[in-house]
PDB file of N, CA and C in Angstrom:
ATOM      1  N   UNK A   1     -14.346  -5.552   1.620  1.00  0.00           N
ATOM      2  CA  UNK A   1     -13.982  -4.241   1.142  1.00  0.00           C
ATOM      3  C   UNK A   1     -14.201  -3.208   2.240  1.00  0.00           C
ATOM      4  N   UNK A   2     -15.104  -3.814   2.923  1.00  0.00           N
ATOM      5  CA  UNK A   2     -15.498  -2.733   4.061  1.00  0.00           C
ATOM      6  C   UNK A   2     -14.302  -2.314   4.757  1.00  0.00           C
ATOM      7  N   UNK A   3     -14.094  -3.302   5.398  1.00  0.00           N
ATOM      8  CA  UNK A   3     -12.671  -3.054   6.315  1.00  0.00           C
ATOM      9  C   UNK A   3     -11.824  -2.708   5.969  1.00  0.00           C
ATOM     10  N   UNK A   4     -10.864  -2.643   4.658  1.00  0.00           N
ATOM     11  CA  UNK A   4      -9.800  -2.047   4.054  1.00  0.00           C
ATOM     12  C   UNK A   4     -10.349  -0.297   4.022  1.00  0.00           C
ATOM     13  N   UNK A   5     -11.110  -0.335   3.134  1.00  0.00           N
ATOM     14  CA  UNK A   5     -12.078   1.021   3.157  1.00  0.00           C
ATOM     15  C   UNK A   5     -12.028   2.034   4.293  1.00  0.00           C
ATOM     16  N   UNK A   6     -12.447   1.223   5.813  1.00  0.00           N
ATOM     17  CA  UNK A   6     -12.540   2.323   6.818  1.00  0.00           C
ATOM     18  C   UNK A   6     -11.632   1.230   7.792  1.00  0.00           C
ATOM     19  N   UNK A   7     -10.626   0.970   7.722  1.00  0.00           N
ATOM     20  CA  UNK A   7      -9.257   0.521   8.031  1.00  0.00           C
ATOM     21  C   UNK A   7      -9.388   1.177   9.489  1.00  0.00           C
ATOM     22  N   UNK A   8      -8.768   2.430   9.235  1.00  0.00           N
ATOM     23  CA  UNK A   8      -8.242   2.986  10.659  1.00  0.00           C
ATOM     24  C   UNK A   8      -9.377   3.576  11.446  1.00  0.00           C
ATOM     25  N   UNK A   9     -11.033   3.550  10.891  1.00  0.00           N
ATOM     26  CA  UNK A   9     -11.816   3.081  12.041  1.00  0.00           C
ATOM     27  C   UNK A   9     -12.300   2.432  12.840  1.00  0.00           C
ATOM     28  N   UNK A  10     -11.812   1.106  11.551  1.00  0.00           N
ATOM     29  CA  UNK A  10     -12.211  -0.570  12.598  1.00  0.00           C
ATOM     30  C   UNK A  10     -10.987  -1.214  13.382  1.00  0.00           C
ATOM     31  N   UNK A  11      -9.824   0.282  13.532  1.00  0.00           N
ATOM     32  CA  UNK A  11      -8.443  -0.317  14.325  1.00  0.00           C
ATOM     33  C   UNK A  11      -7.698  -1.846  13.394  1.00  0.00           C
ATOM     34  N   UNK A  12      -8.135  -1.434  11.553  1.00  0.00           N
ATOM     35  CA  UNK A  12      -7.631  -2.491  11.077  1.00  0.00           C
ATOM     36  C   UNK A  12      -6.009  -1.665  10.753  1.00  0.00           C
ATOM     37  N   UNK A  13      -5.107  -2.569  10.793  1.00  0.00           N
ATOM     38  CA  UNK A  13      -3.853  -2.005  10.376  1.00  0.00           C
ATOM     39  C   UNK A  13      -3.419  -2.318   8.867  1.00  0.00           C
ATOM     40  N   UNK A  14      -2.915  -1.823   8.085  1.00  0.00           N
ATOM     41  CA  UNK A  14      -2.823  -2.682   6.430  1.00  0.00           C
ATOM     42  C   UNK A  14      -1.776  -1.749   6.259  1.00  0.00           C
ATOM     43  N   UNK A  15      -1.122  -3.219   6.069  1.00  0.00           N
ATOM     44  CA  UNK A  15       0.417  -3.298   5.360  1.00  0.00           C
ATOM     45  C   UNK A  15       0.895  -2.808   4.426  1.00  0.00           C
ATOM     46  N   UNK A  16       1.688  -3.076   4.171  1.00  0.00           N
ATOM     47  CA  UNK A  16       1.767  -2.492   1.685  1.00  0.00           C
ATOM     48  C   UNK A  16       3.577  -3.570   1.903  1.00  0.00           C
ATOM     49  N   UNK A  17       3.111  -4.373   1.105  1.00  0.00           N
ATOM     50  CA  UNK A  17       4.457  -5.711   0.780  1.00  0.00           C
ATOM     51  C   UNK A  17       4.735  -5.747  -0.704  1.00  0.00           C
ATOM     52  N   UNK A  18       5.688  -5.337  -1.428  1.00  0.00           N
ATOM     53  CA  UNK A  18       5.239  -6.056  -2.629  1.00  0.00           C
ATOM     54  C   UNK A  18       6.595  -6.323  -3.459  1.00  0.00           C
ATOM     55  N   UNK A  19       6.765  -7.167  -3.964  1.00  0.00           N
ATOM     56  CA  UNK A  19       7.663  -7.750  -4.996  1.00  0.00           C
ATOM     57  C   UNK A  19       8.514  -6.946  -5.802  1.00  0.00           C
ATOM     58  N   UNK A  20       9.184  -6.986  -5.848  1.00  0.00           N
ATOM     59  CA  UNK A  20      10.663  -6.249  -7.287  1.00  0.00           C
ATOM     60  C   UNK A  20      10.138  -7.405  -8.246  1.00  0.00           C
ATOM     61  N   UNK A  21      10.168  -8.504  -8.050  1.00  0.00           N
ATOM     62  CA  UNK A  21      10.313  -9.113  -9.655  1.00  0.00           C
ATOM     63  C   UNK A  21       9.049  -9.997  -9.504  1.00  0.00           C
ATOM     64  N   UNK A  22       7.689 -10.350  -9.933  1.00  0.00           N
ATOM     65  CA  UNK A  22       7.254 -11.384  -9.863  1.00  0.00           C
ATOM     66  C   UNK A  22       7.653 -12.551  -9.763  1.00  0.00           C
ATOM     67  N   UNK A  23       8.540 -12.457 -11.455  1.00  0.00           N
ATOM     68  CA  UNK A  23       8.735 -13.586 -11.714  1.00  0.00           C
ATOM     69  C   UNK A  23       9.766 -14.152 -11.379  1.00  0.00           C
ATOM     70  N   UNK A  24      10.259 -13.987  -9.743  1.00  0.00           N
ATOM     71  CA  UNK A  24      11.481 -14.837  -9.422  1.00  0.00           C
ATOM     72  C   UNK A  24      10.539 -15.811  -8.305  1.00  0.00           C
ATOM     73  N   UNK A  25      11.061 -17.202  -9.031  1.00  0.00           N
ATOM     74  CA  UNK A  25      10.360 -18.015  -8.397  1.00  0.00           C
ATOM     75  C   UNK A  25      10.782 -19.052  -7.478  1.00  0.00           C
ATOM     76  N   UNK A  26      12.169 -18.398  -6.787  1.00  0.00           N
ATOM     77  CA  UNK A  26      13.222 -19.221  -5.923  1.00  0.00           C
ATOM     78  C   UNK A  26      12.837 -18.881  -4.819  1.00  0.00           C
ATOM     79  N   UNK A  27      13.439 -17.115  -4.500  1.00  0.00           N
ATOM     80  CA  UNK A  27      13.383 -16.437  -3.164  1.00  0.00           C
ATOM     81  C   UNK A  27      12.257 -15.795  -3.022  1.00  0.00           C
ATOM     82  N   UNK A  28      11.229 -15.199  -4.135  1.00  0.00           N
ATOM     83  CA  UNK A  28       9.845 -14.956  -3.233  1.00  0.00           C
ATOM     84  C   UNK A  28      10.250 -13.533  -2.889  1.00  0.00           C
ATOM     85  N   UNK A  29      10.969 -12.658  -2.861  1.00  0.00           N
ATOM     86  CA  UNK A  29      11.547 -11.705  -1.846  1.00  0.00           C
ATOM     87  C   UNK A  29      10.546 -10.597  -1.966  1.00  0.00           C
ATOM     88  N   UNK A  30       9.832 -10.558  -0.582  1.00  0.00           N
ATOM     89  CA  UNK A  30       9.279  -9.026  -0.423  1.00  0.00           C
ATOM     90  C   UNK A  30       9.375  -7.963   0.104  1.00  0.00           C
ATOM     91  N   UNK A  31       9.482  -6.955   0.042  1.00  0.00           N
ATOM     92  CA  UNK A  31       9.832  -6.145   0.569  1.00  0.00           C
ATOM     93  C   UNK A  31       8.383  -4.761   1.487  1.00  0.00           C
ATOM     94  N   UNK A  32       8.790  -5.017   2.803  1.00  0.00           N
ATOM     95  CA  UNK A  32       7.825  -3.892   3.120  1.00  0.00           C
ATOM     96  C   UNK A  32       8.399  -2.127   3.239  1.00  0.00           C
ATOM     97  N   UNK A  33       6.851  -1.869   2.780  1.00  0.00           N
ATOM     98  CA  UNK A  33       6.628  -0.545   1.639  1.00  0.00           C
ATOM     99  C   UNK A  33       6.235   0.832   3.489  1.00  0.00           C
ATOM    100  N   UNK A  34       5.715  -0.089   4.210  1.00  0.00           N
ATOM    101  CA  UNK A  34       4.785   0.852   5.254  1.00  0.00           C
ATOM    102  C   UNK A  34       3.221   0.812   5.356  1.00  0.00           C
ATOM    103  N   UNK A  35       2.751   1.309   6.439  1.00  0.00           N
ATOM    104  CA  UNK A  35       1.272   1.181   6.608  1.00  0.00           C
ATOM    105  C   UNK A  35       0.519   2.387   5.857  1.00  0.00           C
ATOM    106  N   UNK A  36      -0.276   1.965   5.106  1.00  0.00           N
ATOM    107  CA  UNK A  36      -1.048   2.834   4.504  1.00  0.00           C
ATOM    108  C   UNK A  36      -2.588   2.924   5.091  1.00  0.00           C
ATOM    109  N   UNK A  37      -3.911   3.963   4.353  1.00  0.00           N
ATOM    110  CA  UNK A  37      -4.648   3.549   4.177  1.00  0.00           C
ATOM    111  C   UNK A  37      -5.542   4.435   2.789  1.00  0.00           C
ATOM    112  N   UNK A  38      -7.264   4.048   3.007  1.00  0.00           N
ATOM    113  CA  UNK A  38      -7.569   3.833   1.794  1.00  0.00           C
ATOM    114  C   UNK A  38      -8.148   5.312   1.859  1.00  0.00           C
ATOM    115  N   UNK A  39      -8.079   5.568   0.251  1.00  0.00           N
ATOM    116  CA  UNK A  39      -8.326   7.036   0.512  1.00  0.00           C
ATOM    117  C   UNK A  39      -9.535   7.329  -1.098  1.00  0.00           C
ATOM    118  N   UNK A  40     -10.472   8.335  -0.982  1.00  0.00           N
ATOM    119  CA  UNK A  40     -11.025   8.895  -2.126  1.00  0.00           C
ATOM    120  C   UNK A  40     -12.177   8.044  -2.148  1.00  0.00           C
ATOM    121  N   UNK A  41     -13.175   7.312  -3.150  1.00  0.00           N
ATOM    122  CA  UNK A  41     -13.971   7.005  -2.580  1.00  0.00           C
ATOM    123  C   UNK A  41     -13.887   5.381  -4.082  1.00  0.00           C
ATOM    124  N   UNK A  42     -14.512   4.647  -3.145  1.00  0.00           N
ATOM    125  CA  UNK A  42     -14.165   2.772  -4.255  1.00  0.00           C
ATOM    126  C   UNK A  42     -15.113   3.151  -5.426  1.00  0.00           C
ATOM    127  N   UNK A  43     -14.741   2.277  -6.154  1.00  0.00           N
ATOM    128  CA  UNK A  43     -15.539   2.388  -7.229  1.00  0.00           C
ATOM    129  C   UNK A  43     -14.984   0.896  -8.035  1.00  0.00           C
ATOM    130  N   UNK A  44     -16.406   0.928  -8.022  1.00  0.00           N
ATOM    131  CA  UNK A  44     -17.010  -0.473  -8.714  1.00  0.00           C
ATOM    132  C   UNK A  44     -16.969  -0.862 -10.149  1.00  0.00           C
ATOM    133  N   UNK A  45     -16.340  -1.865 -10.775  1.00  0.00           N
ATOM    134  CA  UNK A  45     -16.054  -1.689 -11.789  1.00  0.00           C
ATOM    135  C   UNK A  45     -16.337  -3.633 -12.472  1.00  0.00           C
ATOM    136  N   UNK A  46     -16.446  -3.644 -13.759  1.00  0.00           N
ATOM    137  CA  UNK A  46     -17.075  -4.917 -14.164  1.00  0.00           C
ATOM    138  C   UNK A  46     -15.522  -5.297 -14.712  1.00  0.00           C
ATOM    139  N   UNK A  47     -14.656  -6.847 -14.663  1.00  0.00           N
ATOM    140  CA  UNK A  47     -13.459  -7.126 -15.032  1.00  0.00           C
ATOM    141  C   UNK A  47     -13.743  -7.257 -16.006  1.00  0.00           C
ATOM    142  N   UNK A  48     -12.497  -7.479 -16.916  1.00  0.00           N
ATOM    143  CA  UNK A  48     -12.832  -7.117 -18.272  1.00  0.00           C
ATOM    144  C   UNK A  48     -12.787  -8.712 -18.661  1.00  0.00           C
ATOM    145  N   UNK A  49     -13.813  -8.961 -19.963  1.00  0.00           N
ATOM    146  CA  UNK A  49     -13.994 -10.159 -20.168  1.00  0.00           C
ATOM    147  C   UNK A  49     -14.867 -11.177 -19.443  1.00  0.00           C
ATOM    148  N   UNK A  50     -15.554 -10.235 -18.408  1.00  0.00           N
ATOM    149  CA  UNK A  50     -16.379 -11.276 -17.678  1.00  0.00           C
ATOM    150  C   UNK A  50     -17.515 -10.152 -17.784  1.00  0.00           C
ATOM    151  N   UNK A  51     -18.198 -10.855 -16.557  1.00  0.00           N
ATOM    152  CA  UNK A  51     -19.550 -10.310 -15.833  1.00  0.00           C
ATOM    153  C   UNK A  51     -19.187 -10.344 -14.251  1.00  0.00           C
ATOM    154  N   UNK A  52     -18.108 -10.272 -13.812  1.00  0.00           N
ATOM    155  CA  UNK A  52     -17.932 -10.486 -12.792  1.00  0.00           C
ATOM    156  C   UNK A  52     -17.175  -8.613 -12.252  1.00  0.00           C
ATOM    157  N   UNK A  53     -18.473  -8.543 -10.871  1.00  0.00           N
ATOM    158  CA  UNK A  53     -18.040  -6.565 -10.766  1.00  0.00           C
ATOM    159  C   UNK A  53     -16.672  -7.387  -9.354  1.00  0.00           C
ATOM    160  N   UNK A  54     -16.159  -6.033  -9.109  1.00  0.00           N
ATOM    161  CA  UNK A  54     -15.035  -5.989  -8.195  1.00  0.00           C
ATOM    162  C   UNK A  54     -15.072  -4.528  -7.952  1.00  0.00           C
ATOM    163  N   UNK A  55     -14.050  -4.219  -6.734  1.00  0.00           N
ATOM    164  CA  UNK A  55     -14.262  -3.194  -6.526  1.00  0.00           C
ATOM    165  C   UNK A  55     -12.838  -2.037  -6.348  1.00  0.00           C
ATOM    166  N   UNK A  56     -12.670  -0.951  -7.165  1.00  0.00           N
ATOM    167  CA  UNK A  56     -10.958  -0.342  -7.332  1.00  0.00           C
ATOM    168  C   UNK A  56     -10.986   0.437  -5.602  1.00  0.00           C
ATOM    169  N   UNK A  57     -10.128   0.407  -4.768  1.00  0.00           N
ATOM    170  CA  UNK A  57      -9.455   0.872  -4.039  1.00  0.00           C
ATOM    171  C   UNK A  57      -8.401   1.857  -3.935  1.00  0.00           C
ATOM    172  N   UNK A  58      -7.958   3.167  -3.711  1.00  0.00           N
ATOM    173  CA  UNK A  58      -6.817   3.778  -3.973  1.00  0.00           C
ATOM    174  C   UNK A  58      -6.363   4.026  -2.453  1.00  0.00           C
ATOM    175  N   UNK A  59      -4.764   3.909  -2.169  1.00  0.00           N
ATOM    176  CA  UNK A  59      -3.940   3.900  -0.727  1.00  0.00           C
ATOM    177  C   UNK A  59      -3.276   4.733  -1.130  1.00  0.00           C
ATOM    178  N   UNK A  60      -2.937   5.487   0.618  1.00  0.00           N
ATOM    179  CA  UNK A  60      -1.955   6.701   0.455  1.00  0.00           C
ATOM    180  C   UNK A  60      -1.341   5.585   1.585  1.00  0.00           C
ATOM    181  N   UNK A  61       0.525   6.121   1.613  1.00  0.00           N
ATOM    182  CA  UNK A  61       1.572   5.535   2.423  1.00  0.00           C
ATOM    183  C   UNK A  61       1.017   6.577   3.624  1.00  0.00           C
ATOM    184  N   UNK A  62       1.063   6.333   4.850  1.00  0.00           N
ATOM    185  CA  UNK A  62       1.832   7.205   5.977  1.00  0.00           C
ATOM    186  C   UNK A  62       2.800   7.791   5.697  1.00  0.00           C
ATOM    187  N   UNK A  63       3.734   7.296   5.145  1.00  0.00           N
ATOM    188  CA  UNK A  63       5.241   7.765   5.265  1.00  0.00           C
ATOM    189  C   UNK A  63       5.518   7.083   3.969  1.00  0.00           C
ATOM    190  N   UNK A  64       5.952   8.411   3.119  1.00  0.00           N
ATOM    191  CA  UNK A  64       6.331   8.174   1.398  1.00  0.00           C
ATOM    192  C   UNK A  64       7.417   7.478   1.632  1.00  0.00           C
ATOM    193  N   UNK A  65       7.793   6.941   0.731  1.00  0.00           N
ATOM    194  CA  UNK A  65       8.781   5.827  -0.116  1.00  0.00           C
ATOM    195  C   UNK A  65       9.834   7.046  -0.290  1.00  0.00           C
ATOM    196  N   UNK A  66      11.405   6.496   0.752  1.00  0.00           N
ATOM    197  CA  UNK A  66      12.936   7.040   0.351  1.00  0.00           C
ATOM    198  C   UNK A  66      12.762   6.807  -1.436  1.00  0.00           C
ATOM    199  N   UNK A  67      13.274   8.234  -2.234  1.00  0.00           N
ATOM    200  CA  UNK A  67      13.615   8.020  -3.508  1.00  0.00           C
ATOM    201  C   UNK A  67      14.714   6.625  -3.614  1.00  0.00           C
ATOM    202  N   UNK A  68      15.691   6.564  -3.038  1.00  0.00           N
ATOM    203  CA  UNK A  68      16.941   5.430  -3.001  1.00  0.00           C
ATOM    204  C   UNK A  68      15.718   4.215  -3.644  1.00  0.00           C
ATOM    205  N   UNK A  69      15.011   3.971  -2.592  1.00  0.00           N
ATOM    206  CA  UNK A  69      14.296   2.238  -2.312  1.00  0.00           C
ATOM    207  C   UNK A  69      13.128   2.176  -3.585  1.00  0.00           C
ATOM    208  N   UNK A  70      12.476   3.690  -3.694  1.00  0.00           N
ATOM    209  CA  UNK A  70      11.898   3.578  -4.912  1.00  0.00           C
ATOM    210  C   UNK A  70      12.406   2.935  -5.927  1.00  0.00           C
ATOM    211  N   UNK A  71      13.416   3.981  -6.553  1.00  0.00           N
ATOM    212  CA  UNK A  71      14.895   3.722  -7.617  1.00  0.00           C
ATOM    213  C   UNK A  71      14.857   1.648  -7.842  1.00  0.00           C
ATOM    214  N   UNK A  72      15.418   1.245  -6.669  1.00  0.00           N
ATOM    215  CA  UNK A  72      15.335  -0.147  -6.364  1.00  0.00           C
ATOM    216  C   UNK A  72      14.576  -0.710  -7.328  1.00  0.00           C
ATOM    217  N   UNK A  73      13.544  -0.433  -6.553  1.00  0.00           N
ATOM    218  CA  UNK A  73      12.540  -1.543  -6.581  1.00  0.00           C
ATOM    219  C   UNK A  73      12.135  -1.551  -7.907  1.00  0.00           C
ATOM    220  N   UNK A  74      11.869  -0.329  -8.405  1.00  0.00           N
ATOM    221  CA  UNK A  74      11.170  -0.043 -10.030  1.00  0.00           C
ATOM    222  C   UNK A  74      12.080  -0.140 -11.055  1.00  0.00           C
ATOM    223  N   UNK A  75      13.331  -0.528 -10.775  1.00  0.00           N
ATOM    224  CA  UNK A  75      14.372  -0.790 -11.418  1.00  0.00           C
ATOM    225  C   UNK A  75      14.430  -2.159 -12.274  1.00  0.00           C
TER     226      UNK A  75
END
């Protein structure tokens, strides 16, 4: 968590990839979104149904998402 967290102090770079459809299970197709990083502060949270903590993350893009590719994807 550390490293996602303070990303662009440890010269880590992080991606943002992510799927239109999960559930297509031929082509896989992902699409990249741009480099982001992590912003506001984590917070720790217990999953639900367990005892097991994890930790929430929130990312800002560098460079927002064309409305067009949004449209796309959330389509």
């Amino acid at each position: 968590m550390v490293q996602a967290y303070n990303s662009e102090v440890n010269g880590v770079t992080m991606l943002l990839f992510i799927r239109k459809n999960k559930d297509d299970r031929i082509s896989k197709e992902f699409y990249f979104l741009g480099t982001m990083k992590a912003i506001g502060t984590p917070e720790e949270f217990t999953m639900p149904g367990t005892n097991v903590t994890a930790v929430k993350l929130y990312y800002s893009l560098h460079t927002p998402v064309r409305g067009d590719i949004y449209d796309f994807i959330t389509r």
